[in-house]
N, C-alpha and C. Protein backbone atom coordinates (compact mmCIF):
# COMPACT_ATOMS: atom_id res chain seq x y z
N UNK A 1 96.11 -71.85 -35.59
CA UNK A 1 97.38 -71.32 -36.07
C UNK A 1 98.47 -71.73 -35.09
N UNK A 2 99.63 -72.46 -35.61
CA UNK A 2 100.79 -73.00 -34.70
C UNK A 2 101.32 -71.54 -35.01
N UNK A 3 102.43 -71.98 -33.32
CA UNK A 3 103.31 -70.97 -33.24
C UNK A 3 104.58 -71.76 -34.02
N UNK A 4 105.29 -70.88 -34.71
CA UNK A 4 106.55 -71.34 -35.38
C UNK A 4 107.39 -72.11 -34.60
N UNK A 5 107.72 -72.00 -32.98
CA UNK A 5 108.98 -72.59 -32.08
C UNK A 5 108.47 -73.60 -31.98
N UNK A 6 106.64 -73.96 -32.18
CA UNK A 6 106.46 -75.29 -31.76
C UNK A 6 107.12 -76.80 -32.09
N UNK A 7 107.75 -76.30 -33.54
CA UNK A 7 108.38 -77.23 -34.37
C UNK A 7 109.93 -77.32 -34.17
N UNK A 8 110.11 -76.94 -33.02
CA UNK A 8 111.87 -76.97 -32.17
C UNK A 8 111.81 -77.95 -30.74
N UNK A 9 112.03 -79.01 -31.30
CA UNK A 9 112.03 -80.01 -30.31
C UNK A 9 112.75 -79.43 -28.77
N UNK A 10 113.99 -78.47 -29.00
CA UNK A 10 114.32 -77.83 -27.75
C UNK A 10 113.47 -77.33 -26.71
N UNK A 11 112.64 -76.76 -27.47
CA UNK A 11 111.78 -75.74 -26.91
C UNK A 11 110.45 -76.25 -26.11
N UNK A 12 110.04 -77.01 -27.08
CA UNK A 12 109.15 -78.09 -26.25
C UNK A 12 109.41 -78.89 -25.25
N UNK A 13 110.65 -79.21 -25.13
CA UNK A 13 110.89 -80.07 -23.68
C UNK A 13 111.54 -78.84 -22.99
N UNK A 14 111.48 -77.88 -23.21
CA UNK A 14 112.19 -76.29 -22.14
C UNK A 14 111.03 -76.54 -21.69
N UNK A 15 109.71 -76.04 -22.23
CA UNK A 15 108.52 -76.13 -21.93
C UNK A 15 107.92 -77.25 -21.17
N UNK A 16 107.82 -78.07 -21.20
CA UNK A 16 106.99 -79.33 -20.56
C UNK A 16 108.02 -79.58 -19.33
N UNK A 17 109.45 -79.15 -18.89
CA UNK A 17 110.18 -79.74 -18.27
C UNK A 17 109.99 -78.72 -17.47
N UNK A 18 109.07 -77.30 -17.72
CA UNK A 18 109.26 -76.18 -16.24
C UNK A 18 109.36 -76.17 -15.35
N UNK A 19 107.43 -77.27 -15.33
CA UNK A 19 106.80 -77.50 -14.02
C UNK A 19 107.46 -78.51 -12.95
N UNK A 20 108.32 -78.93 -13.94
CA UNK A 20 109.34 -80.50 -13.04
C UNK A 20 110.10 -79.75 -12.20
N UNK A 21 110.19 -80.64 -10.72
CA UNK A 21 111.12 -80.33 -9.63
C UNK A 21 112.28 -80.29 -10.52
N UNK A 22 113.43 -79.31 -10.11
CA UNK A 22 114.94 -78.87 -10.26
C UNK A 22 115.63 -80.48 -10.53
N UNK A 23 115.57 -81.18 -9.84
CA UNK A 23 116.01 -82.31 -9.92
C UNK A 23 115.51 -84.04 -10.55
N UNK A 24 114.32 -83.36 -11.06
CA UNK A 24 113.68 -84.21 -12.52
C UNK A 24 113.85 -84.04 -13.80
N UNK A 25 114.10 -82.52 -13.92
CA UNK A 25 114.51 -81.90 -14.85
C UNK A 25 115.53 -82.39 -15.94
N UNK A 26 116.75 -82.71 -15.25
CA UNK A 26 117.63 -83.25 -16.41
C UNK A 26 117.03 -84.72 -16.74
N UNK A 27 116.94 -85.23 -15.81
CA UNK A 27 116.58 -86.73 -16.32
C UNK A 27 114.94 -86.62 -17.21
N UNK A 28 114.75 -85.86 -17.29
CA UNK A 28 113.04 -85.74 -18.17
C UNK A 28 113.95 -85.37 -19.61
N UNK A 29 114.81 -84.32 -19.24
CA UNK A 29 115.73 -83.66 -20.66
C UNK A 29 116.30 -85.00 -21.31
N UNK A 30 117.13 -86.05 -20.72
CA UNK A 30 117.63 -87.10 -21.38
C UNK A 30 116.48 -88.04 -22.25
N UNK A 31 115.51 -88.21 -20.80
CA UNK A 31 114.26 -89.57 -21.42
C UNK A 31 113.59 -88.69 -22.87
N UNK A 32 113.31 -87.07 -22.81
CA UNK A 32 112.89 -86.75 -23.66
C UNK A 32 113.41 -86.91 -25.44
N UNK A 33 114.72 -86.65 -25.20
CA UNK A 33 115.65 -86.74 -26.11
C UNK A 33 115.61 -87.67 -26.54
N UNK A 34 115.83 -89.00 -26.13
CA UNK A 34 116.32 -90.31 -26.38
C UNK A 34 114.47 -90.61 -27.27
N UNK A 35 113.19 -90.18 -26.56
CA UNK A 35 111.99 -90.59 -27.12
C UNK A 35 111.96 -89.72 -28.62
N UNK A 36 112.38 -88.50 -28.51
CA UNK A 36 112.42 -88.24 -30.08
C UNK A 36 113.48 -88.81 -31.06
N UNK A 37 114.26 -89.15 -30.30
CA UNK A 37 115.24 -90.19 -31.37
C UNK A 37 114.46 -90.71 -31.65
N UNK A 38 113.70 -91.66 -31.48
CA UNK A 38 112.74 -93.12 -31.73
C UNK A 38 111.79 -92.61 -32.62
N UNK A 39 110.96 -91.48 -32.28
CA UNK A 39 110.05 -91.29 -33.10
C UNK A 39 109.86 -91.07 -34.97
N UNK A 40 109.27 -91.92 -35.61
CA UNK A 40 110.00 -92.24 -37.00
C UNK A 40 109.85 -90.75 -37.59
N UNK A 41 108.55 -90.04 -37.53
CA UNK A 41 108.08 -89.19 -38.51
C UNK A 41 107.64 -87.83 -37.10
N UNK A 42 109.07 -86.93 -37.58
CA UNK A 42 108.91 -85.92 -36.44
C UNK A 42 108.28 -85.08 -36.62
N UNK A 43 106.77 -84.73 -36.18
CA UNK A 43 105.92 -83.37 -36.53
C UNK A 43 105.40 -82.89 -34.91
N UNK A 44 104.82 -81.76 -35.27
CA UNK A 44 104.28 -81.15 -33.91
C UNK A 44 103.34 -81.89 -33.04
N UNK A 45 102.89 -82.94 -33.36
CA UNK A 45 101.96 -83.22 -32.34
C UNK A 45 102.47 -84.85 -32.30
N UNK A 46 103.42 -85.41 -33.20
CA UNK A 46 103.93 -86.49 -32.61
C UNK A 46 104.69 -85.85 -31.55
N UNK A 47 105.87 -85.22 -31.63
CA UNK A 47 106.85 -84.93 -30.58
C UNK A 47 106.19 -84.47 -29.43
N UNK A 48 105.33 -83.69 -29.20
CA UNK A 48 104.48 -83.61 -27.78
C UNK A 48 103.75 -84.71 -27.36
N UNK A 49 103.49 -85.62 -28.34
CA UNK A 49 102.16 -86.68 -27.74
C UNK A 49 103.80 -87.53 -27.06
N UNK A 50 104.78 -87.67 -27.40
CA UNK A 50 105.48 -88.67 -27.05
C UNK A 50 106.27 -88.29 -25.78
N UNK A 51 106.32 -87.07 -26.00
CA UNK A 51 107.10 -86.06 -24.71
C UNK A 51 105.90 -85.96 -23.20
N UNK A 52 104.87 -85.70 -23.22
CA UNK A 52 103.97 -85.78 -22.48
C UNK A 52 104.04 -86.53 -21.87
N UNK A 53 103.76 -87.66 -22.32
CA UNK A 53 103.55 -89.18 -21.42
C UNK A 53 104.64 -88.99 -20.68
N UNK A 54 105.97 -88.55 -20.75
CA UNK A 54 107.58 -88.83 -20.17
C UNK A 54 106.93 -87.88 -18.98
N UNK A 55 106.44 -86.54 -19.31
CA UNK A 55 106.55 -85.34 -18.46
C UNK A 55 105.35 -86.02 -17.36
N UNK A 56 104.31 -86.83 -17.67
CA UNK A 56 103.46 -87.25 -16.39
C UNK A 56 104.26 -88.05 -15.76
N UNK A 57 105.17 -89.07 -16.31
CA UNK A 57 105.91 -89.76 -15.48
C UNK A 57 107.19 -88.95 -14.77
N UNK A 58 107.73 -87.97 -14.62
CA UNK A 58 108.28 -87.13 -13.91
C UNK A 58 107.75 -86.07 -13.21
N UNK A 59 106.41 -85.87 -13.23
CA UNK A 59 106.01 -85.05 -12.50
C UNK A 59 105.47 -85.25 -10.83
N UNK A 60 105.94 -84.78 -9.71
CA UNK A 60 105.35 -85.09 -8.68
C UNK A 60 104.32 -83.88 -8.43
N UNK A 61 103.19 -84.67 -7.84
CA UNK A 61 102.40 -83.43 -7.81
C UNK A 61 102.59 -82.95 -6.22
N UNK A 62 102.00 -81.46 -5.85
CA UNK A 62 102.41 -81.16 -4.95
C UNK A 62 101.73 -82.10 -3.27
N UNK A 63 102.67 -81.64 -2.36
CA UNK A 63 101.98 -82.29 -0.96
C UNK A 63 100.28 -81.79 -0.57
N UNK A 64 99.92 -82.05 -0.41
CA UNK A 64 98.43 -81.66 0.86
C UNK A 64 98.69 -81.05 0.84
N UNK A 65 99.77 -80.59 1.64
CA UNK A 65 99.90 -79.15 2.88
C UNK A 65 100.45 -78.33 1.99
N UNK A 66 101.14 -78.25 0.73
CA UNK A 66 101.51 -77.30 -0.46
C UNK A 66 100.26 -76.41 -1.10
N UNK A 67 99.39 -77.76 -1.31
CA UNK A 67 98.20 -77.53 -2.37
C UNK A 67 97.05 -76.79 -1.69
N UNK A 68 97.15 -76.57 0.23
CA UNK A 68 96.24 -76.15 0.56
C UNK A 68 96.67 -75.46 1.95
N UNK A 69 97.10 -74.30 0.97
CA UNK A 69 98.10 -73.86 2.48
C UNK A 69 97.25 -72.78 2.12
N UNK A 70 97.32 -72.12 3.77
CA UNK A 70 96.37 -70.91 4.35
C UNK A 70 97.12 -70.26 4.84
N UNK A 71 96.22 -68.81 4.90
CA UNK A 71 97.42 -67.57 5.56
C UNK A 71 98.23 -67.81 7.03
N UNK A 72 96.78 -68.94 7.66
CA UNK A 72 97.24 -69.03 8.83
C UNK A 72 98.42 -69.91 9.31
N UNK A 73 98.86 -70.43 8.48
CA UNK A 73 100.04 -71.39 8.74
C UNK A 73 101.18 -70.86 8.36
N UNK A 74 101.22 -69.39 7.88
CA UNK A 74 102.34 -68.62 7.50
C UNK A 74 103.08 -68.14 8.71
N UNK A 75 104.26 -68.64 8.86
CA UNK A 75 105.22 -68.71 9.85
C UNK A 75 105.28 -66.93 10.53
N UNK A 76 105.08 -66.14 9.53
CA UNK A 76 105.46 -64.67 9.91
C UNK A 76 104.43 -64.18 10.73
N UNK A 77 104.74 -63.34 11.31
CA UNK A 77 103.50 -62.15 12.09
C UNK A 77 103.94 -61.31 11.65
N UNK A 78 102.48 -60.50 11.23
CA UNK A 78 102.09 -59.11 10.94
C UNK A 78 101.09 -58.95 11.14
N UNK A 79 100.29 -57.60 11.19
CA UNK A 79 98.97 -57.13 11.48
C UNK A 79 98.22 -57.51 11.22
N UNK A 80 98.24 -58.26 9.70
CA UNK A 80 97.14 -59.12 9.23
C UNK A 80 96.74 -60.27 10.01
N UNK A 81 97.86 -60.88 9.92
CA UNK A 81 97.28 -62.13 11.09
C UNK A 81 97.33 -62.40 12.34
N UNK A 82 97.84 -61.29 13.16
CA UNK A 82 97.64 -61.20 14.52
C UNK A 82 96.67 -60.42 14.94
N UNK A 83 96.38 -59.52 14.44
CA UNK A 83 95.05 -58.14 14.43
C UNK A 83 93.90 -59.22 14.51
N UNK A 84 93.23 -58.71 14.99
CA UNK A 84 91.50 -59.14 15.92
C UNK A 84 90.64 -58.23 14.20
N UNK A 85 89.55 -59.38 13.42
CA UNK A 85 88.95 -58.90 12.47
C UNK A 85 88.65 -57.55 12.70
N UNK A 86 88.20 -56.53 11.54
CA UNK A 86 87.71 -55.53 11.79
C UNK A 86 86.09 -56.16 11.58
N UNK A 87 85.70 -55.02 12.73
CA UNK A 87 84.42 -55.32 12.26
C UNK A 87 83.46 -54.37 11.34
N UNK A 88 82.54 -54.68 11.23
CA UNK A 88 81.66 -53.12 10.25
C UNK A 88 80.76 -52.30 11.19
N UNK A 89 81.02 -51.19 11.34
CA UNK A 89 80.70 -50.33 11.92
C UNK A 89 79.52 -49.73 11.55
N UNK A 90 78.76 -50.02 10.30
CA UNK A 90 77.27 -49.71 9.82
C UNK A 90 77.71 -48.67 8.94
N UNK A 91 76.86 -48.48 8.22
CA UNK A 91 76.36 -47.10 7.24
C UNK A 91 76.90 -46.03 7.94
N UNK A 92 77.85 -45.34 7.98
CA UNK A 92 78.47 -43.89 8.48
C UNK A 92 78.36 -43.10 7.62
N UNK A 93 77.61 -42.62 6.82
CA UNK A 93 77.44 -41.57 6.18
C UNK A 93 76.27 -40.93 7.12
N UNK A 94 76.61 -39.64 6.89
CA UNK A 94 75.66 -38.78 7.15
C UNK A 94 74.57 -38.03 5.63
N UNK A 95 73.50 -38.27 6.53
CA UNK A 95 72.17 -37.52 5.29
C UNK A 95 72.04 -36.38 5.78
N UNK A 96 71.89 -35.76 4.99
CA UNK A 96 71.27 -34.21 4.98
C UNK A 96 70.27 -34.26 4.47
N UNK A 97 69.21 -33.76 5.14
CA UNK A 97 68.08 -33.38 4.02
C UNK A 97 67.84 -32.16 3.74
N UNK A 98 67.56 -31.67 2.78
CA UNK A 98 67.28 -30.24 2.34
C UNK A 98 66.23 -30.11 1.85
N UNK A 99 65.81 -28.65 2.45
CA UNK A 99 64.41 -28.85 2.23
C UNK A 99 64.05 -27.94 0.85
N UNK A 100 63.20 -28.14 0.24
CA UNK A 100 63.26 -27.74 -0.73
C UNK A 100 62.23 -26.04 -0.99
N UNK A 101 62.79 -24.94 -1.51
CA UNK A 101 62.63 -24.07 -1.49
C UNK A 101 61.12 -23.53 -1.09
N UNK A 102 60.22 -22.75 -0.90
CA UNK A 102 59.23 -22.52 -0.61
C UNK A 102 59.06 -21.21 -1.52
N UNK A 103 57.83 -21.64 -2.66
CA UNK A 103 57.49 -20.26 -3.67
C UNK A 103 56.76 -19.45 -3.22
């Protein structure tokens, strides 16, 4: 079942143009535009198959150090990452045993 907006060429390049850096963005909005001009017979899965290809060619994917960043390279201090692990202190519950009545 399509969603009804799928068939709003706007909406589909709002969509595919999210993930684009701020500054790919318009130029993905123009190349997109200009590729659905061209396209003879406009339906839902021509206009994405033709928009796609544009959106891999504008997409940068992220750096190394983006894609695999750790707490520890987080510029801030707080307790979390300056604090010494906790460690586990064992089973702290206390048992009781009770003894059971005598008839």
């Amino acid at each position: 079942m399509s969603i009804p907006d799928d068939a709003n060429p706007e909406i589909l390049i709002s969509r595919l143009a999210a993930p684009l850096l701020p500054a790919d963005r318009a130029a993905f909005r123009r190349a997109a535009e200009d590729a659905l001009a061209r396209v003879p017979c406009l339906g839902e899965g021509a206009a994405y198959r033709a928009i796609a290809v544009l959106q891999r060619a504008y997409f940068n994917p992220p750096s190394d150090d983006r894609a695999s960043w750790d707490i520890g390279q987080d510029v801030r201090r707080n307790k979390l990452t300056s604090a010494p692990p906790l460690e586990y202190p064992g089973d702290q519950r206390h048992v009781r045993y009770h003894r059971r009545p005598t008839r």
